[in-house]
Protein backbone atom coordinates (compact mmCIF):
# COMPACT_ATOMS: atom_id res chain seq x y z
CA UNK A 1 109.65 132.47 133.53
CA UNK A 2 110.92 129.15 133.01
CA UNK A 3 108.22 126.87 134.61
CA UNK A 4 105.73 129.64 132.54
CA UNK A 5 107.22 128.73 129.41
CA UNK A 6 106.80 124.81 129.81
CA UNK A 7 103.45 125.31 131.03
CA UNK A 8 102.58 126.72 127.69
CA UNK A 9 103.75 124.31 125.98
CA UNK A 10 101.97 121.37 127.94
CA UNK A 11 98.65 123.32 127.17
CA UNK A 12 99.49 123.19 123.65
CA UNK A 13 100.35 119.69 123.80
CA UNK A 14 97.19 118.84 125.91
CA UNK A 15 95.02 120.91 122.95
CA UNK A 16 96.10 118.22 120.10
CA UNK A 17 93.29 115.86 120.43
CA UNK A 18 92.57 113.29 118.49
CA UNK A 19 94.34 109.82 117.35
CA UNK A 20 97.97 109.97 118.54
CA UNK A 21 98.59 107.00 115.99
CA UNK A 22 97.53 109.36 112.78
CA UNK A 23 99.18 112.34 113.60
CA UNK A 24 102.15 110.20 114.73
CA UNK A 25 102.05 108.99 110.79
CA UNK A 26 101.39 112.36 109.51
CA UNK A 27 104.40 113.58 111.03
CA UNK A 28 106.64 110.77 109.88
CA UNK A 29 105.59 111.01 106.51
CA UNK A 30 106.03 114.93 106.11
CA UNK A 31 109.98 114.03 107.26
CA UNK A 32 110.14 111.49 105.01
CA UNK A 33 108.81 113.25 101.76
CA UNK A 34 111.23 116.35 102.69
CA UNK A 35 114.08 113.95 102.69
CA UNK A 36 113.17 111.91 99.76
CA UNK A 37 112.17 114.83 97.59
CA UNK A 38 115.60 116.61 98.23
CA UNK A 39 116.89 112.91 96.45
CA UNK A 40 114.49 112.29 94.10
CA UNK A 41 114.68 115.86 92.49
CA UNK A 42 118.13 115.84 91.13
CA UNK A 43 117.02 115.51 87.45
CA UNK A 44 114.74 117.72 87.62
CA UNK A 45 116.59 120.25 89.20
CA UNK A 46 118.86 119.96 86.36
CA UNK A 47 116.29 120.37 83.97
CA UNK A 48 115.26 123.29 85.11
CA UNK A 49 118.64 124.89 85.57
CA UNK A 50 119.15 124.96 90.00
CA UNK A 51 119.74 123.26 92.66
CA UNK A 52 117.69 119.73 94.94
CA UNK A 53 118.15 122.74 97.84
CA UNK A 54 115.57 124.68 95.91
CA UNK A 55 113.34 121.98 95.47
CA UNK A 56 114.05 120.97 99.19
CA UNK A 57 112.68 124.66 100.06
CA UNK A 58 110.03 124.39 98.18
CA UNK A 59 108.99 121.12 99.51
CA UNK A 60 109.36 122.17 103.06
CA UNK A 61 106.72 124.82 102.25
CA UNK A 62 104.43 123.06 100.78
CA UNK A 63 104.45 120.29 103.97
CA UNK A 64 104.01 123.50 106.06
CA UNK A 65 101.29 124.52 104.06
CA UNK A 66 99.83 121.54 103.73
CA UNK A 67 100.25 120.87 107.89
CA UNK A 68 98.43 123.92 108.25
CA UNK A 69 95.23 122.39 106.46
CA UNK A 70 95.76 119.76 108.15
CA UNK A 71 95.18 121.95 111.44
CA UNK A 72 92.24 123.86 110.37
CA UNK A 73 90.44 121.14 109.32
CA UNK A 74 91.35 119.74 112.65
CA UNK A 75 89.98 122.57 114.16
CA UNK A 76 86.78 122.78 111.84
CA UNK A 77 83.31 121.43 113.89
CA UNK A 78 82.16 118.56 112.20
CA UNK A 79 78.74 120.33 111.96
CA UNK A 80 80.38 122.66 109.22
CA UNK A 81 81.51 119.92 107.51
CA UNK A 82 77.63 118.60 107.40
CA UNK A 83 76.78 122.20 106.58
CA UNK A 84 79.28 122.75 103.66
CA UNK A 85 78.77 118.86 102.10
CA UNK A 86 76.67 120.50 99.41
CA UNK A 87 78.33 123.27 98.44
CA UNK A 88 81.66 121.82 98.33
CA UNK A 89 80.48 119.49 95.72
CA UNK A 90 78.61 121.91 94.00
CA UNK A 91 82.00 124.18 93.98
CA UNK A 92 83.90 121.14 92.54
CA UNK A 93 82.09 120.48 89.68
CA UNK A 94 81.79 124.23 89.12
CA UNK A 95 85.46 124.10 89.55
CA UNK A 96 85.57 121.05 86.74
CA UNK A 97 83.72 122.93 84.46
CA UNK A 98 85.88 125.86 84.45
CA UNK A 99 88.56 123.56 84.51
CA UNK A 100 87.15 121.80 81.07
CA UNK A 101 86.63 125.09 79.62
CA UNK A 102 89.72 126.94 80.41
CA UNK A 103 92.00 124.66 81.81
CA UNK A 104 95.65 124.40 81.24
CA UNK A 105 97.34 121.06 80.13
CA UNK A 106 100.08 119.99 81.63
CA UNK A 107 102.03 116.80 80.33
CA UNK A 108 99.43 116.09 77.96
CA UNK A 109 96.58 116.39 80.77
CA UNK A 110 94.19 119.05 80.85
CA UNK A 111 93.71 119.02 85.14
CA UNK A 112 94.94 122.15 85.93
CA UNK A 113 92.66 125.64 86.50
CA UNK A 114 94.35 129.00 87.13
CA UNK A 115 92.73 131.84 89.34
CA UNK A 116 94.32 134.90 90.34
CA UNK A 117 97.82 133.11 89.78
CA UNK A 118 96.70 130.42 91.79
CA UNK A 119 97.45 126.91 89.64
CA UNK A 120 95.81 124.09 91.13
CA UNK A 121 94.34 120.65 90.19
CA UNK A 122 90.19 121.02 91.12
CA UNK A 123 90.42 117.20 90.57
CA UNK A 124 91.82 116.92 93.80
CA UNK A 125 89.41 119.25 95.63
CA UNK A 126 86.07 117.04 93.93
CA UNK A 127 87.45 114.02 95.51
CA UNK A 128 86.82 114.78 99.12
CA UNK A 129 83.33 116.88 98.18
CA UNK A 130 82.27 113.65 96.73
CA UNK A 131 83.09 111.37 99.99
CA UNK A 132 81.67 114.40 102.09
CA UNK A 133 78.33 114.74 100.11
CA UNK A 134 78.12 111.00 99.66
CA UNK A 135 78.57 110.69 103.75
CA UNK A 136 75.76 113.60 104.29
CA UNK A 137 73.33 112.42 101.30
CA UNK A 138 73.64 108.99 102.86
CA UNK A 139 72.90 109.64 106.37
CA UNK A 140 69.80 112.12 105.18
CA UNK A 141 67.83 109.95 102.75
CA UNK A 142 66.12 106.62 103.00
CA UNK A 143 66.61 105.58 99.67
CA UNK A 144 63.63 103.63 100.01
CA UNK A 145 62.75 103.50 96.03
CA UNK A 146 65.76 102.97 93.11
CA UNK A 147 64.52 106.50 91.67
CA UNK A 148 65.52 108.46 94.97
CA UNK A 149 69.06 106.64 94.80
CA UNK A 150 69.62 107.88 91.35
CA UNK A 151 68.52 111.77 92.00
CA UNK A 152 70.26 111.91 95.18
CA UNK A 153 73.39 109.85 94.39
CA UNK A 154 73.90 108.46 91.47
CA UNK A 155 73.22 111.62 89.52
CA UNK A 156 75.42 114.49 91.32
CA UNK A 157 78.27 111.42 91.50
CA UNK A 158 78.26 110.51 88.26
CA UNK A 159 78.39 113.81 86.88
CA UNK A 160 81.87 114.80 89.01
CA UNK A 161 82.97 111.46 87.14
CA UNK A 162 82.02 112.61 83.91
CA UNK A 163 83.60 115.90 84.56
CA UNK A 164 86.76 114.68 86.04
CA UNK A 165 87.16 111.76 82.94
CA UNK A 166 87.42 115.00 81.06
CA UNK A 167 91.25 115.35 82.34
CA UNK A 168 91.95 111.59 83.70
CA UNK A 169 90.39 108.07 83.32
CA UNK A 170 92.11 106.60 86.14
CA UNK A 171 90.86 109.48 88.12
CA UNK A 172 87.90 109.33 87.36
CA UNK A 173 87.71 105.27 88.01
CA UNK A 174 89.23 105.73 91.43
CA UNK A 175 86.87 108.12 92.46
CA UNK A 176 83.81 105.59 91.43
CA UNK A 177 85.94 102.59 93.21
CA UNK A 178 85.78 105.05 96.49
CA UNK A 179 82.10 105.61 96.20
CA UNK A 180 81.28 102.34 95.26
CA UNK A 181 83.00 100.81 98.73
CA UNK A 182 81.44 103.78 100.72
CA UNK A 183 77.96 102.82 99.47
CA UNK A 184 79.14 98.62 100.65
CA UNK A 185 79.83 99.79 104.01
CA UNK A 186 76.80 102.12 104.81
CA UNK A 187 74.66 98.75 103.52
CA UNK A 188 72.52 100.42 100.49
CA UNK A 189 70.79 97.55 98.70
CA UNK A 190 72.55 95.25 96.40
CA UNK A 191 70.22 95.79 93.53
CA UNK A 192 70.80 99.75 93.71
CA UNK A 193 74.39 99.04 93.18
CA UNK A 194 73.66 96.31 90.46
CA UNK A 195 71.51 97.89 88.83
CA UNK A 196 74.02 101.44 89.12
CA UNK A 197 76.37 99.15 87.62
CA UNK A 198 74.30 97.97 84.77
CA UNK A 199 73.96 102.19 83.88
CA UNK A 200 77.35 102.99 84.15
CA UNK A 201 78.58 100.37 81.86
CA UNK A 202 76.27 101.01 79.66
CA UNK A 203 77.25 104.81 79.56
CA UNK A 204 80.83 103.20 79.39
CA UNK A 205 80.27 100.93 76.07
CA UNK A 206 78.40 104.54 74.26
CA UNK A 207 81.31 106.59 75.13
CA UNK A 208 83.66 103.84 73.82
CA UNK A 209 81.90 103.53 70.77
CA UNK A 210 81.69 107.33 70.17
CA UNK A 211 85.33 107.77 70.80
CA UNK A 212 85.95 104.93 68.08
CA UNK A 213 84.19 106.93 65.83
CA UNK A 214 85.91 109.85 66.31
CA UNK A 215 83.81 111.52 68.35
CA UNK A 216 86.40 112.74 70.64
CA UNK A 217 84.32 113.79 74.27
CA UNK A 218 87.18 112.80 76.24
CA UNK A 219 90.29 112.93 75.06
CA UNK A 220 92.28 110.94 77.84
CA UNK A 221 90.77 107.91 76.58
CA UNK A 222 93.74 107.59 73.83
CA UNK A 223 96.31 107.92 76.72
CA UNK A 224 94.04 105.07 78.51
CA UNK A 225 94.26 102.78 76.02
CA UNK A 226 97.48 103.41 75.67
CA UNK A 227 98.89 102.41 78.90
CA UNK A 228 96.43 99.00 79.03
CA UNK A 229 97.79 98.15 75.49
CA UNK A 230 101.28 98.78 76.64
CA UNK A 231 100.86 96.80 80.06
CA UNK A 232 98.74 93.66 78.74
CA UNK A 233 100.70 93.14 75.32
CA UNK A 234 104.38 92.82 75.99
CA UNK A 235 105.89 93.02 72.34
CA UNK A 236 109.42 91.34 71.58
CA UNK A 237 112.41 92.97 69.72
CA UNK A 238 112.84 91.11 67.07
CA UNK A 239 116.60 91.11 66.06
CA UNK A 240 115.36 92.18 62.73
CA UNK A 241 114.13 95.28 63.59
CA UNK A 242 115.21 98.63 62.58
CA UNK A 243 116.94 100.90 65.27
CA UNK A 244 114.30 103.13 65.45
CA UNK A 245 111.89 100.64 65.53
CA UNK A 246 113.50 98.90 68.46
CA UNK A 247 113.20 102.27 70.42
CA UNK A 248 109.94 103.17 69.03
CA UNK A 249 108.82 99.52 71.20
CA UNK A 250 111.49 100.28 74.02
CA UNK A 251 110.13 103.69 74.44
CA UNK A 252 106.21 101.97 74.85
CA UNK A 253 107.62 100.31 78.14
CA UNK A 254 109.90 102.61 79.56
CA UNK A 255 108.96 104.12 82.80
CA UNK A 256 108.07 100.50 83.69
CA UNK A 257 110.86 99.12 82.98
CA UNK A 258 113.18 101.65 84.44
CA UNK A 259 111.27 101.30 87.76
CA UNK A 260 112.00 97.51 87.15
CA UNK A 261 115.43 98.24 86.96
CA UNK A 262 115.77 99.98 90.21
CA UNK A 263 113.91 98.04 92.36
CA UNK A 264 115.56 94.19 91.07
CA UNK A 265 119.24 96.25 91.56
CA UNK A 266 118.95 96.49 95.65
CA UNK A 267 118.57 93.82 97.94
CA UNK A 268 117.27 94.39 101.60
CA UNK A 269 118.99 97.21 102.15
CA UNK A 270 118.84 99.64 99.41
CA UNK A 271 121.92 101.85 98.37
CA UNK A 272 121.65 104.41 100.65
CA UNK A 273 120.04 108.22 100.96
CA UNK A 274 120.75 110.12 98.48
CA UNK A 275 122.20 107.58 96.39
CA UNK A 276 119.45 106.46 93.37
CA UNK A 277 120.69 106.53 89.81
CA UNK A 278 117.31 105.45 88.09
CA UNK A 279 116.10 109.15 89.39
CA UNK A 280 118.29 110.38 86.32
CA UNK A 281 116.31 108.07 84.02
CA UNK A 282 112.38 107.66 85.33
CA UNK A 283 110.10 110.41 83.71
CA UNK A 284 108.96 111.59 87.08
CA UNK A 285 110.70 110.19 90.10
CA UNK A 286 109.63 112.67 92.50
CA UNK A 287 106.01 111.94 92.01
CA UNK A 288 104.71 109.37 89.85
CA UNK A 289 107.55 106.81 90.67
CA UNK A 290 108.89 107.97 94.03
CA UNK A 291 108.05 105.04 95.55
CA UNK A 292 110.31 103.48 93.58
CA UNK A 293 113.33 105.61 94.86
CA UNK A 294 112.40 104.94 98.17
CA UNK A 295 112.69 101.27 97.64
CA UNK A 296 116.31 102.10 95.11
CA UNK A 297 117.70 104.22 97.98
CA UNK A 298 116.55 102.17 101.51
CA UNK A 299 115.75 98.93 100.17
CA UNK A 300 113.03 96.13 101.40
CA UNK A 301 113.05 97.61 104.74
CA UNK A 302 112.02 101.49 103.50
CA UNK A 303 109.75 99.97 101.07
CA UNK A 304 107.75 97.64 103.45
CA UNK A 305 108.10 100.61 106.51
CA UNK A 306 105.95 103.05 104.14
CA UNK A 307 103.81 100.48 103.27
CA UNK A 308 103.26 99.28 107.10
CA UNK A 309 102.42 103.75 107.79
CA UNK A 310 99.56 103.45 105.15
CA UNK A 311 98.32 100.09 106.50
CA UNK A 312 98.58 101.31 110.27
CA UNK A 313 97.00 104.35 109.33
CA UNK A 314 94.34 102.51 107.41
CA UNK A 315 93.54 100.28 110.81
CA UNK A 316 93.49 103.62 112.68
CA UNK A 317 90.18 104.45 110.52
CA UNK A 318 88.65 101.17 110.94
CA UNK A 319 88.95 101.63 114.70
CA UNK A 320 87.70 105.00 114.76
CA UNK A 321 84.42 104.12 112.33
CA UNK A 322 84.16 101.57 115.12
CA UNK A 323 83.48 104.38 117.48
CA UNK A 324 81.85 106.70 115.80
CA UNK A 325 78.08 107.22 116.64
CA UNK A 326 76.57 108.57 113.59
CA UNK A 327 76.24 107.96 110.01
CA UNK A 328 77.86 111.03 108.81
CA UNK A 329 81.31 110.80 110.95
CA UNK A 330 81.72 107.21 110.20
CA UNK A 331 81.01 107.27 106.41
CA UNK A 332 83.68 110.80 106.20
CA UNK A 333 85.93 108.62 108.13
CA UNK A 334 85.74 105.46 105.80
CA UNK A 335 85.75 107.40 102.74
CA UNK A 336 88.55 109.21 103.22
CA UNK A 337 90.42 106.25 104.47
CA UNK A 338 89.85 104.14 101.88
CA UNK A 339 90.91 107.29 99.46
CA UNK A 340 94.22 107.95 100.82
CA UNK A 341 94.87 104.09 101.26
CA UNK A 342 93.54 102.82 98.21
CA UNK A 343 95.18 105.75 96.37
CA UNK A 344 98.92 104.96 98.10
CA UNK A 345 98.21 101.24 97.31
CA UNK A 346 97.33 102.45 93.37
CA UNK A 347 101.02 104.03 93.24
CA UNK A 348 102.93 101.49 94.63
CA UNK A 349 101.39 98.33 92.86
CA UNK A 350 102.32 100.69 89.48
CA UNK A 351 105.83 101.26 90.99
CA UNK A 352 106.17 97.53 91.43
CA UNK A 353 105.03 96.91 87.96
CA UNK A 354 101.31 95.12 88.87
CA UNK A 355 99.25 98.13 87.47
CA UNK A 356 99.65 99.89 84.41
CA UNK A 357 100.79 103.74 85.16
CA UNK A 358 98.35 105.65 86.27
CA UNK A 359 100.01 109.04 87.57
CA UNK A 360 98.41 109.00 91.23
CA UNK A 361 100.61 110.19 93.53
CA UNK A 362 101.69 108.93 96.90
CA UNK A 363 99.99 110.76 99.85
CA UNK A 364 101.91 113.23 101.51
CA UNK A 365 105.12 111.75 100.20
CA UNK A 366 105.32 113.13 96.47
CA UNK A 367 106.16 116.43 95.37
CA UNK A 368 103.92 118.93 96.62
CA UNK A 369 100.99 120.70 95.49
CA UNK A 370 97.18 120.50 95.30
CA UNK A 371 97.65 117.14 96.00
CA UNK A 372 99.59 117.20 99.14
CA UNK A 373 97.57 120.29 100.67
CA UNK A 374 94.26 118.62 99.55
CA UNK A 375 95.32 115.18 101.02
CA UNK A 376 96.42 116.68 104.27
CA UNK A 377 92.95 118.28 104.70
CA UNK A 378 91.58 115.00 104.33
CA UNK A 379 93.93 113.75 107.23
CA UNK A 380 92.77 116.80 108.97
CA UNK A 381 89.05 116.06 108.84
CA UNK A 382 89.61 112.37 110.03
CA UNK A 383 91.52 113.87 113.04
CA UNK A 384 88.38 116.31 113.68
CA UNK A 385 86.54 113.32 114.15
CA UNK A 386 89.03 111.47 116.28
CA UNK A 387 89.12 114.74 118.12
CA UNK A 388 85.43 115.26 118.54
CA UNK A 389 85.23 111.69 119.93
CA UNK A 390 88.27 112.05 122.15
CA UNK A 391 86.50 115.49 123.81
CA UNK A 392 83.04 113.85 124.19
CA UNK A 393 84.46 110.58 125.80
CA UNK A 394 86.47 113.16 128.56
CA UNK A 395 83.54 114.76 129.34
CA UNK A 396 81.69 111.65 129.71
CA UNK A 397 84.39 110.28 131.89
CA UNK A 398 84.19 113.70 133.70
CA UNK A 399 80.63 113.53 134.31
CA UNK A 400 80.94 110.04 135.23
CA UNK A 401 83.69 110.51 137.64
CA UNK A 402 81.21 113.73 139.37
CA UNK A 403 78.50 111.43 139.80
CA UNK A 404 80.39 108.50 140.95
CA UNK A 405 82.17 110.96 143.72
CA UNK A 406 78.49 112.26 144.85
CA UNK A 407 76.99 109.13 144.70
CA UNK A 408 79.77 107.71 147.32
CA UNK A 409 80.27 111.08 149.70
CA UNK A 410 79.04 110.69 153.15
CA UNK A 411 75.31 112.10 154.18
CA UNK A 412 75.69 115.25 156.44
CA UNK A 413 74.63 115.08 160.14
CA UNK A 414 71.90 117.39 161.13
CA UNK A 415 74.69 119.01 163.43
CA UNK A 416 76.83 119.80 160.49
CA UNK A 417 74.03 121.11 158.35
CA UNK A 418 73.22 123.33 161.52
CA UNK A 419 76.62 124.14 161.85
CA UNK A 420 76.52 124.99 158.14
CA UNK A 421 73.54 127.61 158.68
CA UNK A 422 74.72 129.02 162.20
CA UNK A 423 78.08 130.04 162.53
CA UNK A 424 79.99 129.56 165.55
CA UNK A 425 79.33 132.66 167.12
CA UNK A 426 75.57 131.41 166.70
CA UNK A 427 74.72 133.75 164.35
CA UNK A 428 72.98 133.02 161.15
CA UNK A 429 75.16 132.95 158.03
């Protein structure tokens, strides 16, 4: 019974393909967001009138949740994923629309759609349909003329931008920055891009200008300009001042300067688990600035170990592109590497005070959601690649190792292919 048991679970073992490395990472980081989350939520928690164990709970489902994305994608062929590139991003900006219609806002953001009692940010979902329709479109076409780029890229992408600017600039930036650097690496012509770039600022300058004059289209753009006034122009407090008007410019900084606080007040070090006190202070610690409690409560060390997961998991990709025989696998692969990279890097050069905020979170670390589950399918369709490569290069061995093992057997004797035909009775088999 016993050596039946631990049989089973070597097969399961031996069926989780795919790079050790990532899910190594994946793993580490799901422990680390349960722990940090129980820490981080303590304001909250009082806000909302109970306990950092309920938030813990609810955190733990959400990673389980989220882990089993993770596995179906993982499990998913990556000829579906050709299939569905389409009409994922055709869902999305269906999604988007809905979303700009009906949507619900949340901290001044209009991001979130409900269905069925289902709340979730469709913001999320249109940034891996653009990577995966961006992969498939790219593999498919030529692009031999600028007109064929626009229809089949610069069109459908651009309007997922437009749609997601609706309920966030930086959004909708760092999903341009993502296709821009997929469209780099699968080597589309430089004047495409330039000239791309010469249409989207000029769309840019209109919508400015519209927004100036009051035509409001978007209305994020306020909160935008905002945050870039508030980062680039760092107004003094003039002892003069009126009280209120000395928190009226305190409050224009505050977030930033409250992370500021909590990272310059540990050393190497940190102060220990559980032990922040800026989480009682920073708007939203357990998402927005929880990179900031990681570096409060475990110092240089914690900081620099989450940032070495993201860059290790980032050279996992490059590796795997490396390997990967078609267009399609390598371009899902780079996409959504660069997405969950570039996106970690966007929240913790804002933690650290070298970005103006931009409310991304910080994969699979912050508090859970559409953004965790959607990230970890994202992990999970990387790993379906890893995997796909992983069975093809066993069978390959496999096939190798049969052919090497015929190729080197010894030739029968005409006495044992006789003896093969008549038995030894001299009969004929």
């Amino acid at each position: 019974m016993e050596s039946g048991t631990a049989n089973n679970r070597g097969s399961m073992l031996s069926r989780l393909n795919g790079d050790k490395v990532i899910w190594t990472i994946v793993f580490l980081l799901s422990l680390i967001s349960i722990a940090l989350i129980y820490s981080a939520s303590s304001a909250l928690a009082y806000r909302e009138d109970t306990t950092n164990f309920a938030y813990l709970i609810k955190q733990v489902q959400f990673v389980l949740m989220g882990l089993a994305a993770l596995f179906i994608c993982y499990k998913i062929p990556l000829g579906w994923y050709r299939g569905l590139a389409n009409i994922a991003l055709l869902v999305s900006i269906g999604l988007l629309l809905a979303t700009a219609v009906f949507g619900k806002e949340v901290n001044g953001a209009n991001r979130w759609l409900s269905i069925g009692g289902l709340k979730f940010q469709p913001t999320e979902m249109a940034k891996i349909a653009v990577v995966l329709y961006l992969a498939r479109a790219l593999e498919v076409c030529r692009l031999e003329t600028f007109k064929e780029f626009l229809t089949k890229i610069m069109v459908p992408v651009g309007i997922t931008c437009i749609l997601i600017l609706v309920g966030s600039v930086s959004s909708a930036l760092f999903v341009g920055l993502i296709c821009l650097l997929m469209l780099i690496i699968a080597g589309v012509k430089w004047n495409y891009i330039f000239k791309a770039g010469g249409i989207v600022g000029v769309m840019a300058v209109v919508i400015i200008i519209l927004h100036l004059c009051n035509i409001t289209l978007f209305s994020r753009l306020d909160t935008a300009f905002s945050r870039l006034s508030k980062f680039f122009t760092k107004t003094e407090i003039a002892e003069e001042m009126t009280l209120e008007e000395k928190q009226r410019e305190a409050d224009k900084t505050y977030q930033a300067d409250m992370a500021k606080v909590a990272i310059s007040s540990v050393g190497v070090f940190g102060k220990g688990p559980g032990k922040s006190t800026q989480r009682y202070f920073l708007p939203h610690p357990y998402s927005d600035y929880i990179y900031t409690i990681i570096i409060e409560e475990y110092g240089l060390l914690g900081g620099m170990f989450v940032l070495m997961l993201y860059l290790w998991f980032l050279f996992r990709c490059i590796i795997l592109v490396k390997n990967c025989t078609k267009i399609f696998t390598a371009l899902v692969v780079a996409g959504l590497g660069l997405l969950i990279t570039v996106q970690a890097s966007l929240h913790i050069l804002v933690n650290v005070g070298y970005l103006p905020v931009t409310g991304h979170t910080l994969p699979l670390l912050s508090l859970g959601g559409t953004s965790l589950v959607i990230l970890s399918c994202a992990f999970g369709i990387i790993l379906s690649v890893s995997r796909t490569i992983d069975v093809t290069s066993q069978k390959k061995l496999k096939e190798a190792a049969a052919a090497e093992a015929a190729a080197v057997a010894p030739a029968k004797t005409e006495e044992e292919e006789e003896h093969e035909i008549i038995g030894p009775d001299g009969e004929f088999k």
